[in-house]
C-alpha atoms as a PDB file:
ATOM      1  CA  UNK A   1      64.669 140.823 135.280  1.00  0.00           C
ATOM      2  CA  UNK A   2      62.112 144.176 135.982  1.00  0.00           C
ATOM      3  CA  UNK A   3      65.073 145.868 134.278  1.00  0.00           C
ATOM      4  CA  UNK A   4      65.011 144.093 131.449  1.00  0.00           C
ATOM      5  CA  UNK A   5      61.427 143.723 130.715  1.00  0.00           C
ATOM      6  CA  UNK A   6      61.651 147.836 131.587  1.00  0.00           C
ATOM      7  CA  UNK A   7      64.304 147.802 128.775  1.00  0.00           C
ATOM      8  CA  UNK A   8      62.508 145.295 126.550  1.00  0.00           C
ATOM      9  CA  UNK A   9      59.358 147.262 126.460  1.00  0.00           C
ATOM     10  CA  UNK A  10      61.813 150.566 125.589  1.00  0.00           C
ATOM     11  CA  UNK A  11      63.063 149.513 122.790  1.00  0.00           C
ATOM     12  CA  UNK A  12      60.177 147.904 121.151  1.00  0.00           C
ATOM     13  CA  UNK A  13      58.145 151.194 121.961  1.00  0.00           C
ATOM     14  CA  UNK A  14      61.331 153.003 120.341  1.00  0.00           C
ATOM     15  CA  UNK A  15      61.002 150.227 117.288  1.00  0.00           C
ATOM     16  CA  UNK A  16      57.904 151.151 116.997  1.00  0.00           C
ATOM     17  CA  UNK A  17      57.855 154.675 116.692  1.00  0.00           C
ATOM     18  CA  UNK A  18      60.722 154.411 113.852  1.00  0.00           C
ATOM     19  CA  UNK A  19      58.838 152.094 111.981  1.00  0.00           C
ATOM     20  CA  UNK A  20      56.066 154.636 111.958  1.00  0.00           C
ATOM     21  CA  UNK A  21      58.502 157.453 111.065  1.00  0.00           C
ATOM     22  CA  UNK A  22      59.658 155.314 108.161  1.00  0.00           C
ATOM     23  CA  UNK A  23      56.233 154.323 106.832  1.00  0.00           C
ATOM     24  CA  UNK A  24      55.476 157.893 107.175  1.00  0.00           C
ATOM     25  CA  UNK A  25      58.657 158.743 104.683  1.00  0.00           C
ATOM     26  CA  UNK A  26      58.280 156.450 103.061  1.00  0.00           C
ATOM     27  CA  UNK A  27      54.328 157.761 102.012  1.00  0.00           C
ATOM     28  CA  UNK A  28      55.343 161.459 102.321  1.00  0.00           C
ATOM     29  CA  UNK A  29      58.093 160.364  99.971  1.00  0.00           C
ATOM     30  CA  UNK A  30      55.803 158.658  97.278  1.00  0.00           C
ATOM     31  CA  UNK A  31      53.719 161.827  97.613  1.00  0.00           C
ATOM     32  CA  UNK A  32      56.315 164.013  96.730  1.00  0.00           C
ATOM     33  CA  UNK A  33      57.367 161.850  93.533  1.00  0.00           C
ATOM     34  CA  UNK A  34      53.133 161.807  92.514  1.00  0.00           C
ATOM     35  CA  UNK A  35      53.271 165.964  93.189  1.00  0.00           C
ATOM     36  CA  UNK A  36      54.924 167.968  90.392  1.00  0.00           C
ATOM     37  CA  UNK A  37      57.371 167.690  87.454  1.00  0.00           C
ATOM     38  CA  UNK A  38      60.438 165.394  87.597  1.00  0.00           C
ATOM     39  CA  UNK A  39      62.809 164.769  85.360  1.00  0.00           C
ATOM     40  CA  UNK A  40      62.867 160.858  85.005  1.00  0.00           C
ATOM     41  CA  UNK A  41      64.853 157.898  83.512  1.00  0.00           C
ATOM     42  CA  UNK A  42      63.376 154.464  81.496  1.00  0.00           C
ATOM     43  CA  UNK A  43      65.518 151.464  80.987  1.00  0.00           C
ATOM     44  CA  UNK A  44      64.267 147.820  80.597  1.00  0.00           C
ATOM     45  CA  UNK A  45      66.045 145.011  78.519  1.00  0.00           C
ATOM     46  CA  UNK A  46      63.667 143.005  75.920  1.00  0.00           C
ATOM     47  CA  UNK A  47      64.486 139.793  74.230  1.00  0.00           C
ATOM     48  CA  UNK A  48      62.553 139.347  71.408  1.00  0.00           C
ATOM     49  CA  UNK A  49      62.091 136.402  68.654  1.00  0.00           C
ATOM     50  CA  UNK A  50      62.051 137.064  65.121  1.00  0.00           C
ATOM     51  CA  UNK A  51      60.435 134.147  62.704  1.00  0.00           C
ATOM     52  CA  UNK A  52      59.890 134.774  58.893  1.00  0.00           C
ATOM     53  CA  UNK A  53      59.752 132.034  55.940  1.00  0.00           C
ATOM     54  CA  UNK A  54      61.367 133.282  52.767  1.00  0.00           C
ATOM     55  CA  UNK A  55      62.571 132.086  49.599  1.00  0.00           C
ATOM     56  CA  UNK A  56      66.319 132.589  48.891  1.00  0.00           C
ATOM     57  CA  UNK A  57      67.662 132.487  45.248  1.00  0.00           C
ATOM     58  CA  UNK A  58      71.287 132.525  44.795  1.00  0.00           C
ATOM     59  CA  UNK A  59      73.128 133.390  41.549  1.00  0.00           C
ATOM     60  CA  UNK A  60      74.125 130.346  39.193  1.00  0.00           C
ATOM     61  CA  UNK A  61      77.685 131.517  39.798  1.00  0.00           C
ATOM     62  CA  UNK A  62      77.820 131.934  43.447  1.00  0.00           C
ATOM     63  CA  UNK A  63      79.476 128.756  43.963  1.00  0.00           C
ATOM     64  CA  UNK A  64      82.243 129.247  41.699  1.00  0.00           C
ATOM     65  CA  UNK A  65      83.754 132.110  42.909  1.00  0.00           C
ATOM     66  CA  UNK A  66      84.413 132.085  46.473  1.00  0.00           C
ATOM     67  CA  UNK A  67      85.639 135.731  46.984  1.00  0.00           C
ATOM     68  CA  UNK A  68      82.906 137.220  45.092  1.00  0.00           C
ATOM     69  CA  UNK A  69      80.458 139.507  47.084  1.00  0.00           C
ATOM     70  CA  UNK A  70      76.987 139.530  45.674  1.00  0.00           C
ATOM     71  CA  UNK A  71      74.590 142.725  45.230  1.00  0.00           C
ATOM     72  CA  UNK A  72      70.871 141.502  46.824  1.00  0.00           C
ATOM     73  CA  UNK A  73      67.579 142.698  46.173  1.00  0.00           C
ATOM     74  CA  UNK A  74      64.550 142.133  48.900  1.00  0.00           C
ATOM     75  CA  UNK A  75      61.404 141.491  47.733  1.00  0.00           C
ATOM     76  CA  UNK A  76      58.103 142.130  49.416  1.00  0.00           C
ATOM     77  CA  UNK A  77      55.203 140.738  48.156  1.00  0.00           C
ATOM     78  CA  UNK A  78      51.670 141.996  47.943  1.00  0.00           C
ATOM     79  CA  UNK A  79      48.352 141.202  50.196  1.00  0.00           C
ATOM     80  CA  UNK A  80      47.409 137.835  48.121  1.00  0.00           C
ATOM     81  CA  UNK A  81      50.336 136.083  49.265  1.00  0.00           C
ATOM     82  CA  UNK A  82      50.331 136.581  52.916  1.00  0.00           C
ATOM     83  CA  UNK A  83      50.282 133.225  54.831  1.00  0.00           C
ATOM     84  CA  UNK A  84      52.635 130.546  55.563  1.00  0.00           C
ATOM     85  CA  UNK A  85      52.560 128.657  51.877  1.00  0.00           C
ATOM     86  CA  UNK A  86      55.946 130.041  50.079  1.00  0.00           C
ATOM     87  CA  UNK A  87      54.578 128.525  47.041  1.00  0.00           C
ATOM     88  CA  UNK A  88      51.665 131.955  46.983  1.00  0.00           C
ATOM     89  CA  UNK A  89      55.232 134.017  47.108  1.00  0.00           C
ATOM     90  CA  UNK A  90      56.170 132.932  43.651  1.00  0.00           C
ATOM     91  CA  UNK A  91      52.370 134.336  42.082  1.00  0.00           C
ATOM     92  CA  UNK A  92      54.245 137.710  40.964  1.00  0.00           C
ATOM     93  CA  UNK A  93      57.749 139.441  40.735  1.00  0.00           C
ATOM     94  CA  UNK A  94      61.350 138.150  40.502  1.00  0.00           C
ATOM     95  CA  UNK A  95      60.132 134.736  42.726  1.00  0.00           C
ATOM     96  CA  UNK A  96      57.752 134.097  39.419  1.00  0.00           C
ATOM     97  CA  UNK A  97      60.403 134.939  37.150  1.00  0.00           C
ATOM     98  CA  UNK A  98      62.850 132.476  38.652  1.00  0.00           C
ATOM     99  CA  UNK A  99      60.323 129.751  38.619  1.00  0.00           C
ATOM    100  CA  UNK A 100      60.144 130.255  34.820  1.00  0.00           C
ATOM    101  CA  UNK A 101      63.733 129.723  34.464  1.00  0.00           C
ATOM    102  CA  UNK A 102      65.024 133.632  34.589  1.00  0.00           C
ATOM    103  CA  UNK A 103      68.634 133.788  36.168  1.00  0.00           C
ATOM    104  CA  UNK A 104      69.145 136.964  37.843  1.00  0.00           C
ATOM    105  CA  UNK A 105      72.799 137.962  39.113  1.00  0.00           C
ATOM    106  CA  UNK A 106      71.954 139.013  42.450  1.00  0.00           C
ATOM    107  CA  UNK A 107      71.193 137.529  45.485  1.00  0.00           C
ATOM    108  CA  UNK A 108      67.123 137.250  45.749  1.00  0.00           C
ATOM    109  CA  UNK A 109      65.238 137.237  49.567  1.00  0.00           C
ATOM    110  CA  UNK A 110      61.895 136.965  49.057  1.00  0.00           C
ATOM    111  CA  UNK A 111      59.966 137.086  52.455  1.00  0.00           C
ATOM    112  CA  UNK A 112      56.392 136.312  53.324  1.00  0.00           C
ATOM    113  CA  UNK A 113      54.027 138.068  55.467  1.00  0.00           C
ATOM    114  CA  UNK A 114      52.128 136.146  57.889  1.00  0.00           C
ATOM    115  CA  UNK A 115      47.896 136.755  57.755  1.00  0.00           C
ATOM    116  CA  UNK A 116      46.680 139.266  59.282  1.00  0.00           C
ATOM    117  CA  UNK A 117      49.756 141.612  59.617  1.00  0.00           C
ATOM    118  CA  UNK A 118      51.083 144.377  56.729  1.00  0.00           C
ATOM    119  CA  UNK A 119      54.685 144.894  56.052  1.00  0.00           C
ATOM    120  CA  UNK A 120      54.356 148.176  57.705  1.00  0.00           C
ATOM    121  CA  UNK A 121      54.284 146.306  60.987  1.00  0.00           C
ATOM    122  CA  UNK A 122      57.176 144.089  59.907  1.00  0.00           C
ATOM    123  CA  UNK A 123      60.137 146.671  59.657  1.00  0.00           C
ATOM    124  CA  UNK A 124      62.139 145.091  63.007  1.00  0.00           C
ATOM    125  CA  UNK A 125      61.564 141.331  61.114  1.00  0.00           C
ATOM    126  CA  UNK A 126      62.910 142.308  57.217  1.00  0.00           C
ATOM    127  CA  UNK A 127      66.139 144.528  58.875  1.00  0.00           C
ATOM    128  CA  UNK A 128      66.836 141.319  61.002  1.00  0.00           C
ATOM    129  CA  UNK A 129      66.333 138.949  57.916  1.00  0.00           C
ATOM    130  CA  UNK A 130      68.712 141.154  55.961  1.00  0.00           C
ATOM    131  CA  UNK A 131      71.078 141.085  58.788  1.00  0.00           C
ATOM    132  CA  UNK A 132      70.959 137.398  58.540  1.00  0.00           C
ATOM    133  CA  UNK A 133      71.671 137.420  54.896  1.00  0.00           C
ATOM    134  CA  UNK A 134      74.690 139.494  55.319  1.00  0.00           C
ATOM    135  CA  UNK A 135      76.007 137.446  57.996  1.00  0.00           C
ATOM    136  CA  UNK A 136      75.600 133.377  56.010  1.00  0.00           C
ATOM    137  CA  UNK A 137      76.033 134.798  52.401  1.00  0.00           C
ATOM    138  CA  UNK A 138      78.724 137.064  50.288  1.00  0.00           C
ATOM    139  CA  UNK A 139      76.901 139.630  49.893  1.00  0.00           C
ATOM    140  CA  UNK A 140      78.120 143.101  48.709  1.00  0.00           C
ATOM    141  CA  UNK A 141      76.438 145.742  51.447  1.00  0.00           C
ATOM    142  CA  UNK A 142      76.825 148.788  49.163  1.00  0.00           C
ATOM    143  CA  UNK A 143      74.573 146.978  46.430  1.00  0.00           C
ATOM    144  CA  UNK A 144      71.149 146.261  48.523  1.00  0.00           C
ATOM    145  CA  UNK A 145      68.145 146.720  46.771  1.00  0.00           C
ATOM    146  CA  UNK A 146      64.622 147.096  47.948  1.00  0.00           C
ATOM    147  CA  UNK A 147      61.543 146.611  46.250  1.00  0.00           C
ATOM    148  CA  UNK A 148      58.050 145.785  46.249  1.00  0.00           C
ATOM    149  CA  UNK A 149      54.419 145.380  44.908  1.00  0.00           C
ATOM    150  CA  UNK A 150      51.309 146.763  46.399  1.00  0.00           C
ATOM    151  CA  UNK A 151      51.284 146.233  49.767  1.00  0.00           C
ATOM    152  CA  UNK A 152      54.402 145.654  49.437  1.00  0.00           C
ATOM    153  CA  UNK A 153      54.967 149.058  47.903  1.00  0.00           C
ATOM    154  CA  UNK A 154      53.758 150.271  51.325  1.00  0.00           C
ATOM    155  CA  UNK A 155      56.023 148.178  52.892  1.00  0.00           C
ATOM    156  CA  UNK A 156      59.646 149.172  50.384  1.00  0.00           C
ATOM    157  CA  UNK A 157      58.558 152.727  51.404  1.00  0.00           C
ATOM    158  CA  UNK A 158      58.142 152.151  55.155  1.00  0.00           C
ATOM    159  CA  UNK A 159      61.185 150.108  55.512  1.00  0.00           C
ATOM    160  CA  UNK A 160      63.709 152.214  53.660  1.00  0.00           C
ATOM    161  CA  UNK A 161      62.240 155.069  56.015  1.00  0.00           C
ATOM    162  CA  UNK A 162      63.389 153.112  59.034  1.00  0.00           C
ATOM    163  CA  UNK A 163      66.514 152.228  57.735  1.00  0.00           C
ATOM    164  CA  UNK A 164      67.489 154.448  54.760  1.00  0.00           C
ATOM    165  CA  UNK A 165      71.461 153.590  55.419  1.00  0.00           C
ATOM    166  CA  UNK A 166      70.966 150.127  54.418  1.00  0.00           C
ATOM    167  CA  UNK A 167      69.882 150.093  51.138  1.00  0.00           C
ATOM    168  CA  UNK A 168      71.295 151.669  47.480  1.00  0.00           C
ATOM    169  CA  UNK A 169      68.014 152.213  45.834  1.00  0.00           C
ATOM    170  CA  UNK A 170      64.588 151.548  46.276  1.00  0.00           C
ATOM    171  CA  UNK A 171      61.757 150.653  43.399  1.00  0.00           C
ATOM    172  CA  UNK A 172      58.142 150.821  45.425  1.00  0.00           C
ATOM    173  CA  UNK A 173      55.296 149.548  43.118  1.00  0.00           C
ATOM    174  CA  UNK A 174      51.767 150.496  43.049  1.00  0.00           C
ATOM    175  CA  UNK A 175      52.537 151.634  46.939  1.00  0.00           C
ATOM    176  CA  UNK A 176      52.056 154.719  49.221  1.00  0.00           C
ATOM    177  CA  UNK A 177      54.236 156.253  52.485  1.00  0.00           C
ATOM    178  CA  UNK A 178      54.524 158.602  55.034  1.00  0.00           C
ATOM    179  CA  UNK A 179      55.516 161.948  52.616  1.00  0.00           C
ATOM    180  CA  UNK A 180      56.105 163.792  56.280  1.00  0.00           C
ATOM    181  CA  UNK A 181      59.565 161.357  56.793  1.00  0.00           C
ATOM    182  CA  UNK A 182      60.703 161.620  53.198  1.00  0.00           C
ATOM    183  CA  UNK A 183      63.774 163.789  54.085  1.00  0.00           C
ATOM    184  CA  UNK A 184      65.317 160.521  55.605  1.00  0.00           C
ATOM    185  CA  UNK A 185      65.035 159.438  51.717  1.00  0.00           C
ATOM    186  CA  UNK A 186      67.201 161.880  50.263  1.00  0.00           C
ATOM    187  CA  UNK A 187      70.495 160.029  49.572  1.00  0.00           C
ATOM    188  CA  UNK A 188      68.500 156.962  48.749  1.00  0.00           C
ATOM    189  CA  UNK A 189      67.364 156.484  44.844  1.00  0.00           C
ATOM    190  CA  UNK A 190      64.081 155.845  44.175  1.00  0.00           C
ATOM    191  CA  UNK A 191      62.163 154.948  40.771  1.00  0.00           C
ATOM    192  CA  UNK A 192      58.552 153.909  41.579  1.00  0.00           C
ATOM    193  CA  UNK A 193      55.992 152.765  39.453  1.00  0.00           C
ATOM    194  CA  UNK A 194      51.797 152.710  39.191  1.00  0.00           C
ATOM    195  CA  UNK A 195      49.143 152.310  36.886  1.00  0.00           C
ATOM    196  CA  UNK A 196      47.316 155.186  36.425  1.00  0.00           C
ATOM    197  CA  UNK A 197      43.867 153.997  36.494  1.00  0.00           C
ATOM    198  CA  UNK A 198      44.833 152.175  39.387  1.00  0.00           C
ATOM    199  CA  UNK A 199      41.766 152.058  41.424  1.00  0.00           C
ATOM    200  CA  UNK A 200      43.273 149.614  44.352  1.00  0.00           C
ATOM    201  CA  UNK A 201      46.272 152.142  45.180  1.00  0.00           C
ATOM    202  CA  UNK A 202      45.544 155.522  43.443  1.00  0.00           C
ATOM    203  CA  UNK A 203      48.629 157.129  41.516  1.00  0.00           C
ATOM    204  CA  UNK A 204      48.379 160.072  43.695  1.00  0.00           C
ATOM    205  CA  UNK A 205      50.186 158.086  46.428  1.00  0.00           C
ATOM    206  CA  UNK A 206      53.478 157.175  44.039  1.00  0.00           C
ATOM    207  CA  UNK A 207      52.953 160.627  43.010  1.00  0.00           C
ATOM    208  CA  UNK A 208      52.986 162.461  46.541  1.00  0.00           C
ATOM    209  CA  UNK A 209      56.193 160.202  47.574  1.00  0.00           C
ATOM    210  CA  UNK A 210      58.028 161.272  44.968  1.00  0.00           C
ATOM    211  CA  UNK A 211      57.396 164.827  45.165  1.00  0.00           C
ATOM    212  CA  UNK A 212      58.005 164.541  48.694  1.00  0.00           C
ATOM    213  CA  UNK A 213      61.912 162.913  48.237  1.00  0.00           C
ATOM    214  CA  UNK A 214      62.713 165.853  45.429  1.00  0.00           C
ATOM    215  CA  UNK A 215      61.439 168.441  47.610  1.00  0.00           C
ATOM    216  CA  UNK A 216      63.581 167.638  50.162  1.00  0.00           C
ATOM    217  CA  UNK A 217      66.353 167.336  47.605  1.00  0.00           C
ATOM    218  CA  UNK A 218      66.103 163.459  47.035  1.00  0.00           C
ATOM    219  CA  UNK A 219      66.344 161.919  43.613  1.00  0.00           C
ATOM    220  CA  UNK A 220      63.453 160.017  42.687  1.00  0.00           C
ATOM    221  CA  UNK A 221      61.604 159.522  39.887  1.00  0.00           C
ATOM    222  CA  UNK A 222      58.194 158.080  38.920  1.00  0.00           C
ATOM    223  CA  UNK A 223      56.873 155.896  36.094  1.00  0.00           C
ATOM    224  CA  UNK A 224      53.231 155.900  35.289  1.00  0.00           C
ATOM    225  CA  UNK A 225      51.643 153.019  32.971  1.00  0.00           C
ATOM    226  CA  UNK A 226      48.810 154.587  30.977  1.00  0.00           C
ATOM    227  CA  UNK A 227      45.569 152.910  31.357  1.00  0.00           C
ATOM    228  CA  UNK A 228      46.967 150.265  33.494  1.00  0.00           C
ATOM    229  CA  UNK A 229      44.900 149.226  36.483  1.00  0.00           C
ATOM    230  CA  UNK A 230      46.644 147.703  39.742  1.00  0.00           C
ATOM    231  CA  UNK A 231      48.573 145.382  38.029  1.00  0.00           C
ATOM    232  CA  UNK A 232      51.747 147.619  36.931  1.00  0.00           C
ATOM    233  CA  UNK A 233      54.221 145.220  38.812  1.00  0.00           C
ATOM    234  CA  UNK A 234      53.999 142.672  35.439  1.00  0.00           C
ATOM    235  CA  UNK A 235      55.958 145.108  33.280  1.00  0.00           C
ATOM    236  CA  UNK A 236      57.750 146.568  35.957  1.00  0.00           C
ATOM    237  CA  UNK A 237      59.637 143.303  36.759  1.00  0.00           C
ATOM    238  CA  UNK A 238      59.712 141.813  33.254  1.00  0.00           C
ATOM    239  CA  UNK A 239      61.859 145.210  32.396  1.00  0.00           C
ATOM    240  CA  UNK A 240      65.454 144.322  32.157  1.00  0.00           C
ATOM    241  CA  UNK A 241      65.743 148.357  32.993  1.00  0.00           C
ATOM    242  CA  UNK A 242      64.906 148.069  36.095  1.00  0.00           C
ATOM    243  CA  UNK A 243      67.690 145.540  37.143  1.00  0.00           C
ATOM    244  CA  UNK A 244      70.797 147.559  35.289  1.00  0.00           C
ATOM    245  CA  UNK A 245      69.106 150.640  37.014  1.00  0.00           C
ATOM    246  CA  UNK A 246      69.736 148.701  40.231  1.00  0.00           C
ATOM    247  CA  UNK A 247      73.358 147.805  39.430  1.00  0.00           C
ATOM    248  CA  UNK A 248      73.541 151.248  38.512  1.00  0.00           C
ATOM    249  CA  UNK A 249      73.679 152.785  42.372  1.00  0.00           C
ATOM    250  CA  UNK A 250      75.935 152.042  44.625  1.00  0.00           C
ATOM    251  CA  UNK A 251      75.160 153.103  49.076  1.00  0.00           C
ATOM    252  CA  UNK A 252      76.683 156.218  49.473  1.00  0.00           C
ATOM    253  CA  UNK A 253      78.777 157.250  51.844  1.00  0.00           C
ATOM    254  CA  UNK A 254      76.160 159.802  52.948  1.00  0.00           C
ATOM    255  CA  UNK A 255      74.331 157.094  54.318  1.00  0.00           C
ATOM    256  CA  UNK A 256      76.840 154.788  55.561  1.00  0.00           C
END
């Protein structure tokens, strides 16, 4: 029994003392990661929820034939229509146009910005809608269209910067962008359009966009309304021009 108790009290000395190595290891070992340079790795999985109310217009002829694919234009709205009333989404553009009994042979998604939040910040939402239009509709993925008034002019430029290999051509109205990404524009046609006495959105943004595509070899082109204040999206969208210019690009395989 002496012998055991002997033993006993040897091994939890001998317990002890490892424990202390380990906690002292352990610490020198946390030390060592805090002291210095390391080369490091990051990996965490995310599962996030995407919500967004839009209108959806689909061709008169989209029933009829079933093996047609469709071309699609998204349409971003401006700062007046943010909110969660689709009926303040119809105020301008092709959704306005519809409502007065315009049929349009494309596909029409017409999303709305929720209060307090620019299309800027929206770029992961709109790519996700789109993916959901390609996946429920027919629609022809070479013939996506992008386009947008005031804010959303900010927004056509921002999101066809993220994601320049999903769209055919791009029309920003009365907008502005980052001119430091516009390489990633280069394969993607752009006409944009502002008033010049714009004093909302100065011209100078369209203008420094479009310089910025060309310059990196892009093909983009800019119409300026004379003496027209914000409000050039009216006679942008009521220009049958713009639409055939639309059908007129196809994605390239650059940006496949």
């Amino acid at each position: 029994m002496a012998t055991r108790a002997i033993m006993t009290k040897k091994n939890l000395i001998g317990l002890a003392v490892c424990l202390g190595l380990m906690g002292y290891s352990t610490m020198a070992a946390e030390l060592s990661k805090a002291a210095g340079q390391s080369e490091q790795t990051f990996s965490k999985k995310i599962t996030k929820k995407f919500e967004c109310k839009y209108l959806l217009y689909l061709p008169a002829d989209y029933e009829r034939d079933a093996k047609k694919k469709w071309p699609v234009i998204m349409f971003l709205h401006g700062i007046g229509e943010r909110g969660n009333n689709l009926q303040l989404v119809k105020k301008h553009g092709p959704p306005k146009l519809i409502e007065q009994g315009k049929n349009f042979d494309f596909i029409i998604v017409s999303p709305q910005c929720p209060d307090d939040i620019w299309w800027t910040e929206q770029t992961d939402v709109l790519i996700t809608l789109l993916d959901e239009i390609e996946a429920k509709y027919r629609v022809d993925t070479d013939r996506i269209y992008l386009t947008g008034l005031s804010m959303g002019g900010f927004g056509t430029w921002s999101l066809a910067i993220s994601y320049p290999n999903r769209f055919a051509a791009i029309a920003p109205v009365c907008g502005g962008g980052n001119k430091h990404m516009a390489q990633r524009l280069k394969n993607v046609p752009v006409w944009a359009f502002h008033g010049d006495k714009d004093d909302a959105v100065l011209v100078e943004e369209s203008k420094e966009m479009v310089k910025a595509v060309n310059a990196k070899g892009g093909n983009a082109k800019l119409t300026i309304y004379p003496g027209a204040k914000h409000d050039s999206w009216t006679e942008t969208y009521d220009n049958p021009q713009l639409y055939e210019w639309f059908l007129s690009h196809k994605r390239s395989d650059s940006t496949k």
